[in-house]
Protein backbone atom coordinates (compact mmCIF):
# COMPACT_ATOMS: atom_id res chain seq x y z
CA UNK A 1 -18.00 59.77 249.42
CA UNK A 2 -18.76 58.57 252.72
CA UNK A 3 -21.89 59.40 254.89
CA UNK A 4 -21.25 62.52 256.67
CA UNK A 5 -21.36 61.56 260.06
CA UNK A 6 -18.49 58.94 259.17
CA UNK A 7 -16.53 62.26 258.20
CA UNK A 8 -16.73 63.42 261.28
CA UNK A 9 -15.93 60.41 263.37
CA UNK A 10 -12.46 60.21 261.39
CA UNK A 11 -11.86 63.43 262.12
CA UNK A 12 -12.02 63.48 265.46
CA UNK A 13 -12.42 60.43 268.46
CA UNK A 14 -15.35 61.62 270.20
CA UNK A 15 -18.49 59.90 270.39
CA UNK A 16 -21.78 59.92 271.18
CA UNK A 17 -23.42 60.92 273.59
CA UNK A 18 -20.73 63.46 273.70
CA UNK A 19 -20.93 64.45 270.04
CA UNK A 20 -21.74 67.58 268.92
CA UNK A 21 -21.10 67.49 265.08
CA UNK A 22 -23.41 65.94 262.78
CA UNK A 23 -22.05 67.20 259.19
CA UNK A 24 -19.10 69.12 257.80
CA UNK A 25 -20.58 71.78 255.11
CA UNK A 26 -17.20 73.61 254.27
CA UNK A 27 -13.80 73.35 254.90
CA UNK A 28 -11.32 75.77 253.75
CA UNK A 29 -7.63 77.22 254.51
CA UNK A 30 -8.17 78.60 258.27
CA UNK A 31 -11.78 77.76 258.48
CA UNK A 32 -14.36 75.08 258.53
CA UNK A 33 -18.76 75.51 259.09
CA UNK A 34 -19.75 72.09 260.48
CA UNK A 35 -24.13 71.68 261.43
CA UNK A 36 -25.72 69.69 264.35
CA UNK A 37 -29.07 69.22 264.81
CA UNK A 38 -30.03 69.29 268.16
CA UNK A 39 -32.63 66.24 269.33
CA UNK A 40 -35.19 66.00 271.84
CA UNK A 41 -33.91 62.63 273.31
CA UNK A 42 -30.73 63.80 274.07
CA UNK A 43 -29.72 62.65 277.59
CA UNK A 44 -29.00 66.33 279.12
CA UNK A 45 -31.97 67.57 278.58
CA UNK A 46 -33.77 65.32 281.07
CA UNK A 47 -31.91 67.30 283.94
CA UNK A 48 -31.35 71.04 282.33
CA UNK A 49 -34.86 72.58 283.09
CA UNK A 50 -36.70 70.17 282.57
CA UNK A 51 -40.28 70.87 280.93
CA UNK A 52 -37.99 73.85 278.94
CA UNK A 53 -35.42 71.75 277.50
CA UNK A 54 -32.36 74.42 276.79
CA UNK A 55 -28.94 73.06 275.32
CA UNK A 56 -26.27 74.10 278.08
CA UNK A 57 -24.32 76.77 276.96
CA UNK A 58 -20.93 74.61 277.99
CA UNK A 59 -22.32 72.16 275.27
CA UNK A 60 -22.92 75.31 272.71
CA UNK A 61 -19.13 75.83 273.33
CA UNK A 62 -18.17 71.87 273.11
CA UNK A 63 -19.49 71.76 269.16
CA UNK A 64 -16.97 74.49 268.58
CA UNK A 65 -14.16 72.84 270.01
CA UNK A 66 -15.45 69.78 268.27
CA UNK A 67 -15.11 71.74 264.83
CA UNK A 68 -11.99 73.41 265.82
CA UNK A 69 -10.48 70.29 266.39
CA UNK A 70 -11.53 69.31 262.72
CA UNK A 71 -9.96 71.91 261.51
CA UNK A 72 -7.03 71.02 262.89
CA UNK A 73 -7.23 67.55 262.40
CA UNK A 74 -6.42 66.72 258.58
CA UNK A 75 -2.68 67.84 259.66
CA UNK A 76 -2.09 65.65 263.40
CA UNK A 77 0.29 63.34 262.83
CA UNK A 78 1.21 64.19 259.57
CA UNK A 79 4.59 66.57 259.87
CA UNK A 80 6.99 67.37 257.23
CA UNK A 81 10.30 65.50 257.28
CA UNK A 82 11.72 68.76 256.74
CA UNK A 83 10.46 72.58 256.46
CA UNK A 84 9.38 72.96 252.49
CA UNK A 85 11.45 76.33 252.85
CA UNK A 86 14.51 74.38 253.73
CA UNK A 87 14.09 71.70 250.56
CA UNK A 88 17.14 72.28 248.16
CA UNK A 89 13.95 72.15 245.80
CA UNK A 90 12.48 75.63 247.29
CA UNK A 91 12.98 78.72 245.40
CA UNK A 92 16.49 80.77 246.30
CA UNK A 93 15.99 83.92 248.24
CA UNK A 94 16.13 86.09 245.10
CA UNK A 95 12.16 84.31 243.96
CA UNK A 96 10.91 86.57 246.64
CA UNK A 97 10.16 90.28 246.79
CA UNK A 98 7.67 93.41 247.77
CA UNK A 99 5.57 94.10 244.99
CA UNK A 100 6.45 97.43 242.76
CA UNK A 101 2.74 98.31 241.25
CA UNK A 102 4.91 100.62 238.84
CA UNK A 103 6.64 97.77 236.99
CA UNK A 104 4.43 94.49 237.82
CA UNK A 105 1.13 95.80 236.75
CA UNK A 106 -0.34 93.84 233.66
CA UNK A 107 -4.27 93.34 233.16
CA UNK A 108 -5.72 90.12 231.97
CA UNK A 109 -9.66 90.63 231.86
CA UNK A 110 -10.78 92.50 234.92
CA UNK A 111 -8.45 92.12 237.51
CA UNK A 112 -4.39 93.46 237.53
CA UNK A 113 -1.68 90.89 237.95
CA UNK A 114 1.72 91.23 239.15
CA UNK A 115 4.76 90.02 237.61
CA UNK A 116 8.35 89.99 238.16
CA UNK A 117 11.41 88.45 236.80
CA UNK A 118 12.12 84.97 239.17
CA UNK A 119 9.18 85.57 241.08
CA UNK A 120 7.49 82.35 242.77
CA UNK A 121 3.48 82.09 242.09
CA UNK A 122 0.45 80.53 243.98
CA UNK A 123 -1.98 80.22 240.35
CA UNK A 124 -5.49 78.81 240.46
CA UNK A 125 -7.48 78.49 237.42
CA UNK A 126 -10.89 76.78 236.96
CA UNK A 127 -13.75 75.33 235.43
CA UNK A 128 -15.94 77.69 233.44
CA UNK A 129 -19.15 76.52 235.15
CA UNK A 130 -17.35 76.34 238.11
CA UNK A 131 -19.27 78.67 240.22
CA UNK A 132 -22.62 79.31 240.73
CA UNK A 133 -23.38 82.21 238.52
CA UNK A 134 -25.09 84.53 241.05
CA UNK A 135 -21.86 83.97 243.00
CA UNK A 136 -19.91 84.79 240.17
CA UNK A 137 -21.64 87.89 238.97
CA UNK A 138 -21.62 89.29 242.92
CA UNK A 139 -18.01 88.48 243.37
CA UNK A 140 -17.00 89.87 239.65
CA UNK A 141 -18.89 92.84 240.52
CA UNK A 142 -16.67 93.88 243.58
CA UNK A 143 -13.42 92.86 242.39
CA UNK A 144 -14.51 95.64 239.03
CA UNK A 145 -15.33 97.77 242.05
CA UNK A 146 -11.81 98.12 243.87
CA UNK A 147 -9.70 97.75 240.34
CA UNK A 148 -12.13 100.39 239.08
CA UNK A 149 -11.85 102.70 242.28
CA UNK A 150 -8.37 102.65 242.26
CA UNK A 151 -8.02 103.53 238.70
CA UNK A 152 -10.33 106.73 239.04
CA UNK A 153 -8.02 108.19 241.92
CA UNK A 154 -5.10 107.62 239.11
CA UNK A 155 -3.12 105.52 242.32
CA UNK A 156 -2.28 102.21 242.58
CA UNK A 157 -4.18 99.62 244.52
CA UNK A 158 -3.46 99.61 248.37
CA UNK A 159 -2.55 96.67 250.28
CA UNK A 160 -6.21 96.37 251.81
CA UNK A 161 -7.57 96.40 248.50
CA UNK A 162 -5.23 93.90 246.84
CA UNK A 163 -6.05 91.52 249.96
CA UNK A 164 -9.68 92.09 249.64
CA UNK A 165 -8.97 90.65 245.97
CA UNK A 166 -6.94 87.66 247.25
CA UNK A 167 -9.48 87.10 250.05
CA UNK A 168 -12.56 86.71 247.48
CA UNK A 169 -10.56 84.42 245.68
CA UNK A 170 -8.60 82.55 248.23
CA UNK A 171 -11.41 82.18 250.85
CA UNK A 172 -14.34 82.86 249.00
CA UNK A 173 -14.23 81.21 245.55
CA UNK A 174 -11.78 78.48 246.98
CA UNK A 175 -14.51 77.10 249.08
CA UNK A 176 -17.36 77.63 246.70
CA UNK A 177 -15.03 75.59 244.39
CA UNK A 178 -14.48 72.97 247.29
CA UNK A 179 -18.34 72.37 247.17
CA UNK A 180 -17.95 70.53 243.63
CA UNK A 181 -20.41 73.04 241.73
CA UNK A 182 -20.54 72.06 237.97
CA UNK A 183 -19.95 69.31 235.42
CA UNK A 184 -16.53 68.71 237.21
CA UNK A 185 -14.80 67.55 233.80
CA UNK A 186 -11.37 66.65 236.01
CA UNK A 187 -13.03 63.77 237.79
CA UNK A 188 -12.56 61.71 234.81
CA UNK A 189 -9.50 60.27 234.78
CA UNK A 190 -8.67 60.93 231.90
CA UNK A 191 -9.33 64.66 231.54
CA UNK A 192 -7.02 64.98 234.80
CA UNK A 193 -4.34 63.19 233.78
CA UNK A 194 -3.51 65.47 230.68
CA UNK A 195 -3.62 68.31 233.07
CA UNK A 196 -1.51 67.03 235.20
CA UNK A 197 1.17 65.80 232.72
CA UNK A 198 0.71 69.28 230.84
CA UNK A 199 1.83 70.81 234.47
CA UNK A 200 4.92 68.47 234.92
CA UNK A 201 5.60 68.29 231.53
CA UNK A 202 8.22 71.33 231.03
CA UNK A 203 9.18 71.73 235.05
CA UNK A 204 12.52 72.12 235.48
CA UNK A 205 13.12 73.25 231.39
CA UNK A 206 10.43 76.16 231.21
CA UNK A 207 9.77 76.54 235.02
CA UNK A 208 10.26 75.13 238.85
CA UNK A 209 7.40 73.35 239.54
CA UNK A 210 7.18 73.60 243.81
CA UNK A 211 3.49 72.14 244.13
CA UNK A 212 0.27 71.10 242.06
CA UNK A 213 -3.23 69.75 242.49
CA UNK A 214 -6.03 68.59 239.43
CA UNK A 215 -9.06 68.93 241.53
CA UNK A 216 -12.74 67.81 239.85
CA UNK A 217 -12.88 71.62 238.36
CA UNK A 218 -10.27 73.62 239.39
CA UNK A 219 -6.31 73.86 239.38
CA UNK A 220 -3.35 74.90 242.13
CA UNK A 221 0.28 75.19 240.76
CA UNK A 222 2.90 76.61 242.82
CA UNK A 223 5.54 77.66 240.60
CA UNK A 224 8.70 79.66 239.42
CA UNK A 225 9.11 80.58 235.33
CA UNK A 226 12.35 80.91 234.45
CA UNK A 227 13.70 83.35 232.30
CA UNK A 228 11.71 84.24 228.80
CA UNK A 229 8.65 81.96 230.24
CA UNK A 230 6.45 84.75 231.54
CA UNK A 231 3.52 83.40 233.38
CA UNK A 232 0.64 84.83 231.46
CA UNK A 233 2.48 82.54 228.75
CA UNK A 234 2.81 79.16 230.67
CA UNK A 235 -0.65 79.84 232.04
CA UNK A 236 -1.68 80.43 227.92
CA UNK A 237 -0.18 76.94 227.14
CA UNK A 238 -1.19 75.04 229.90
CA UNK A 239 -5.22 76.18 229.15
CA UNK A 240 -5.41 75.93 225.70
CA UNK A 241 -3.42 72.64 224.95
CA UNK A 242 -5.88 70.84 227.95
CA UNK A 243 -9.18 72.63 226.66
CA UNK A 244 -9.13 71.22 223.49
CA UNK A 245 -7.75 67.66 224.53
CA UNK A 246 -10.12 67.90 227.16
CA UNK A 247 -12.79 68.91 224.65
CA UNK A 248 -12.15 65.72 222.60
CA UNK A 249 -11.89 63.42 225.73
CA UNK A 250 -15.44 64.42 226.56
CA UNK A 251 -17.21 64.77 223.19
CA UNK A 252 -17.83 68.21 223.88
CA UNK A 253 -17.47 71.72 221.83
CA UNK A 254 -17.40 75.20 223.97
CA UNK A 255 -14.96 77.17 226.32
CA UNK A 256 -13.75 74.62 229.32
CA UNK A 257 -11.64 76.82 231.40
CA UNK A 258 -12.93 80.25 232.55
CA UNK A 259 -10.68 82.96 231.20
CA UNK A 260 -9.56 84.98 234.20
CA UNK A 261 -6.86 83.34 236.84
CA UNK A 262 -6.02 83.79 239.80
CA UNK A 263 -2.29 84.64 240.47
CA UNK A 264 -0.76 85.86 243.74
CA UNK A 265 2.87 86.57 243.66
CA UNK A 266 4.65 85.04 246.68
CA UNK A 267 6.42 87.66 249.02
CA UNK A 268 8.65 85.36 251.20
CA UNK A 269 9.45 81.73 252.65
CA UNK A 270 6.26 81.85 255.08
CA UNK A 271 4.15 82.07 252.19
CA UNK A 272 5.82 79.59 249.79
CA UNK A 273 5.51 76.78 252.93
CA UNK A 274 1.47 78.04 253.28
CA UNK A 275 0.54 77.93 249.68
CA UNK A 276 2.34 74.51 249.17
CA UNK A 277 0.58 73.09 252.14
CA UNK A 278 -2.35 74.28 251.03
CA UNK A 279 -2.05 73.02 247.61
CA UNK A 280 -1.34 69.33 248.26
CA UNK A 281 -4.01 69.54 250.95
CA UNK A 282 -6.43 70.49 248.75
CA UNK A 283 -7.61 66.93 247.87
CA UNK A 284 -8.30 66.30 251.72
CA UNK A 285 -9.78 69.56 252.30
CA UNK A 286 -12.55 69.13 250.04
CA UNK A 287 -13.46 65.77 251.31
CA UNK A 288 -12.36 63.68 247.90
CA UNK A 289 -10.92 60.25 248.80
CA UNK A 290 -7.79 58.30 247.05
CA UNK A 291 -7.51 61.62 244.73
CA UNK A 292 -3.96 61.06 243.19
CA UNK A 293 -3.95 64.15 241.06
CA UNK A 294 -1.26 66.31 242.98
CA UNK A 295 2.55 66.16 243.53
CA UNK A 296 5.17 68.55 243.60
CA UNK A 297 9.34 68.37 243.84
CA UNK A 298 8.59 70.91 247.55
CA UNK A 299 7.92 67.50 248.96
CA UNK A 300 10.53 65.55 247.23
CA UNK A 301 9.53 64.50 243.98
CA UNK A 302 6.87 64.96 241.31
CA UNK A 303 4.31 63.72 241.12
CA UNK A 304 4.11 62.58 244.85
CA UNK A 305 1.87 59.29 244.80
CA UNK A 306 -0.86 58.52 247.35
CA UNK A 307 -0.65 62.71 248.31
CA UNK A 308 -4.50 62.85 247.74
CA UNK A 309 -5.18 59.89 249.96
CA UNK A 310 -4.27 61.73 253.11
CA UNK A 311 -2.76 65.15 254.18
CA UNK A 312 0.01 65.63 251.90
CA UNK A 313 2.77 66.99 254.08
CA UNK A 314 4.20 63.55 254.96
CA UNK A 315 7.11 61.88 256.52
CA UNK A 316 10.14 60.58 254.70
CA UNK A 317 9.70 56.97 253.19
CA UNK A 318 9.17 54.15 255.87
CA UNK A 319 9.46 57.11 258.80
CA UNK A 320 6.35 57.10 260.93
CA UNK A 321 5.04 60.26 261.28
CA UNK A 322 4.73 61.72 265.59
CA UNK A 323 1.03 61.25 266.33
CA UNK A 324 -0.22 64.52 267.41
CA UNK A 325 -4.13 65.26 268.42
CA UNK A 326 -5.51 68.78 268.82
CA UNK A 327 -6.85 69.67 272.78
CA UNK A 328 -8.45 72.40 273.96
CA UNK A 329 -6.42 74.01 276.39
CA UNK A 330 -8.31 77.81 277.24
CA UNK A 331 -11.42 79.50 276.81
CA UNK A 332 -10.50 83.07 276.40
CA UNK A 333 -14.17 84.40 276.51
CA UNK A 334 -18.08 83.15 275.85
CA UNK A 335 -20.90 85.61 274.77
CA UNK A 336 -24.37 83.77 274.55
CA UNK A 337 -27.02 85.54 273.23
CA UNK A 338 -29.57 83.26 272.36
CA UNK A 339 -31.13 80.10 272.90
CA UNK A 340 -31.01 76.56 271.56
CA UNK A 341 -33.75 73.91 272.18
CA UNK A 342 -34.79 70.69 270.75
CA UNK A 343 -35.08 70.65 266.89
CA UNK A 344 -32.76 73.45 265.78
CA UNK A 345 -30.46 73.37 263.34
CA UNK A 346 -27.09 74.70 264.60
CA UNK A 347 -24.29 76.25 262.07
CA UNK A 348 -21.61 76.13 263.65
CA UNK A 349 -17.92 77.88 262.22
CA UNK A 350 -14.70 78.18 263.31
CA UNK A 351 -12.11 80.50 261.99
CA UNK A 352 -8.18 80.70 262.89
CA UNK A 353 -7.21 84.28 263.92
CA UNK A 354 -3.63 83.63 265.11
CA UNK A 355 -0.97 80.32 265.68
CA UNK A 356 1.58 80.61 268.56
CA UNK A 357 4.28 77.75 268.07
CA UNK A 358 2.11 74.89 268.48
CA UNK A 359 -1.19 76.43 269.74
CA UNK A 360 -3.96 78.16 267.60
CA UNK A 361 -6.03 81.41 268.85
CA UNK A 362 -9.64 80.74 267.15
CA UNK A 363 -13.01 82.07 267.04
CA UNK A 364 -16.12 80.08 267.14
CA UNK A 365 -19.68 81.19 266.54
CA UNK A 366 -22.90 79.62 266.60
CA UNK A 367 -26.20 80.51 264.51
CA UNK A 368 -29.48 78.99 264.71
CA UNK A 369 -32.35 80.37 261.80
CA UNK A 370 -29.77 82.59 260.91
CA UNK A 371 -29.00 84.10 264.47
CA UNK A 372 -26.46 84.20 266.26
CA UNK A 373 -26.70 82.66 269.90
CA UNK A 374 -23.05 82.29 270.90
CA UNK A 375 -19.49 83.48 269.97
CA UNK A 376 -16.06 82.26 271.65
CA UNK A 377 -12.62 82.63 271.50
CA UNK A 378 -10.26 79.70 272.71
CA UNK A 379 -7.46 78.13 272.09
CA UNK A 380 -6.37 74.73 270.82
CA UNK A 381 -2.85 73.37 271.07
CA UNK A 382 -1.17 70.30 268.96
CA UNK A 383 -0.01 67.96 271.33
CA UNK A 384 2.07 64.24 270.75
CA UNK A 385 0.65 61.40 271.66
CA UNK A 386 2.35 59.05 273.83
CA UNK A 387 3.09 55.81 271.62
């Protein structure tokens, strides 16, 4: 992997003296925590009370737009020929539905699942040392919480509490997966190819198969079953087959994939084009260079080659994507509440709260030690750039 600071430089075009990024620590769907550490010899603070060196709040508010802009970045210039929804290869209307807790409800280890006849599913299954176990114990311990809760009362689970559950799995795990924790059997070659021909193998006879990613230790599929293939079946197959050929790649005895999943049922076409992005991005996301281990017919054929070696959402063959860069076009309000000086370390995240067409509302936040010295809103728009 490259040295950080090269990360950030192909993310984004500015440079020093006017950068304020030093490191991206997590990326993730919607969000991103970059660091900067702030030196003594920068230039500004030979004219911004001198004698007291302060970092100018205006430059507090640049790193944000700086990470922002990362966020934004691994999808400039890299549009879809077509809306996935639109593909002849996306699921008909009929894959998508409200959930009905009194029919869908099936347990699997500690956490329901819901299932439905046609239904699309975002799946995500994973290492068994793929999380630090501290993590793991506090996370399993509030996902038994709200299952447990609900269960009690003698109701089903609300919509708050089922998106609590997809949250600590879709934000939370996903990015402590994104860190790399583990023996990360699926970097070798070898190991991730027999996943990912297990996952193609049966699309189109036992399921449709929308969108897929093999990361180091953990798996997105984006699929439909098809009649008398229920998914706790497929997703039965597809782990034991590759755990024991897996297990005799590697030498190795001992459980490989950790026994609960993650499945979210997909409720409409907004969805289905989020989780497919999200899949194929994956590789990008998590900072892994010339991954090829994700594909998917959503964008035209499986397995899609090169996908991991850039955002996967591409043009048609020989089409040149539009260029498009991300630029700050508001600031909708700046609290400071704190102060930064020479030789703090700044965390720095940025979270998406809202898109509007081509502009994104987000929320930016500074810490320093642990405190928090700034927060902002502003917005960032995706622009074209002139050829």
């Amino acid at each position: 992997m490259s040295d950080p600071l090269d990360q950030v430089k192909a993310a984004i075009p500015h440079r020093e003296p006017f950068l304020f990024v030093d490191e991206i620590l997590e990326r993730a769907q919607g969000r991103i925590v970059t660091q900067r550490l702030v030196r003594a010899d920068e230039p500004h603070f030979t004219g911004h009370y001198p004698g007291s060196p302060l970092m100018p709040g205006v430059l507090l508010c640049e790193s944000c737009f700086q990470t922002g802009a990362m966020l934004l970045a691994r999808s400039a210039g890299s549009q879809p020929a077509q809306a996935v929804g639109a593909s002849p290869t996306a699921p008909p209307d009929a894959a998508f539905a409200p959930i009905d807790p009194q029919v869908m409800k099936r347990h699997r280890g500690y956490l329901p699942h819901w299932e439905r006849d046609h239904a699309t599913y975002f799946v995500t299954f994973r290492l068994v040392d793929s999380l630090p176990e501290e993590a793991r114990k506090r996370i399993a311990v509030e996902r038994f919480d709200i299952v447990k809760t609900a269960e009690s009362l003698n109701r089903a689970l609300s919509d708050t509490e089922r998106e609590r559950l997809d949250q600590l799995y879709s934000v939370t795990v996903d990015e402590l997966l994104n860190a790399g924790h583990g023996a990360c059997h699926l970097k070798a070659a070898d190991c991730a190819a027999v996943v990912a021909e297990t996952i193609t193998k049966w699309d189109g006879e036992r399921y449709a198969l929308y969108a897929w990613s093999v990361m180091p230790n953990h798996v997105h599929v984006v699929f439909r079953p098809f009649a008398g293939h229920a998914l706790s079946d497929t997703l039965h197959s597809w782990k034991s087959f590759t755990a024991k050929a897996c297990n005799r790649i590697l030498d190795r005895t001992g459980e490989f994939w950790q026994r609960e999943s993650f499945d979210r049922l997909i409720r409409d076409r907004e969805e289905f084009e989020k989780r497919v992005r999200y899949t194929l991005d994956n590789p990008v996301v998590a900072g892994l260079e010339n991954w090829k281990w994700v594909g998917g017919s959503a964008v035209g054929g499986a397995p899609t080659a090169g996908a991991g070696e850039a955002p996967a959402l591409q043009g048609g063959a020989g089409e040149a994507p539009s260029p498009r860069k991300p630029v700050l076009t508001r600031i909708l309000e700046a609290k400071f509440r704190g102060m930064v000086r020479p030789g703090d370390l700044m965390r720095i995240e940025v979270a998406q709260e809202e898109k509007m067409g081509d502009a994104y509302v987000m929320n930016g936040r500074v810490e320093v030690a642990g405190k928090n010295v700034l927060r902002v809103k502003f917005i960032v728009a995706m622009v074209e750039v002139p050829a």
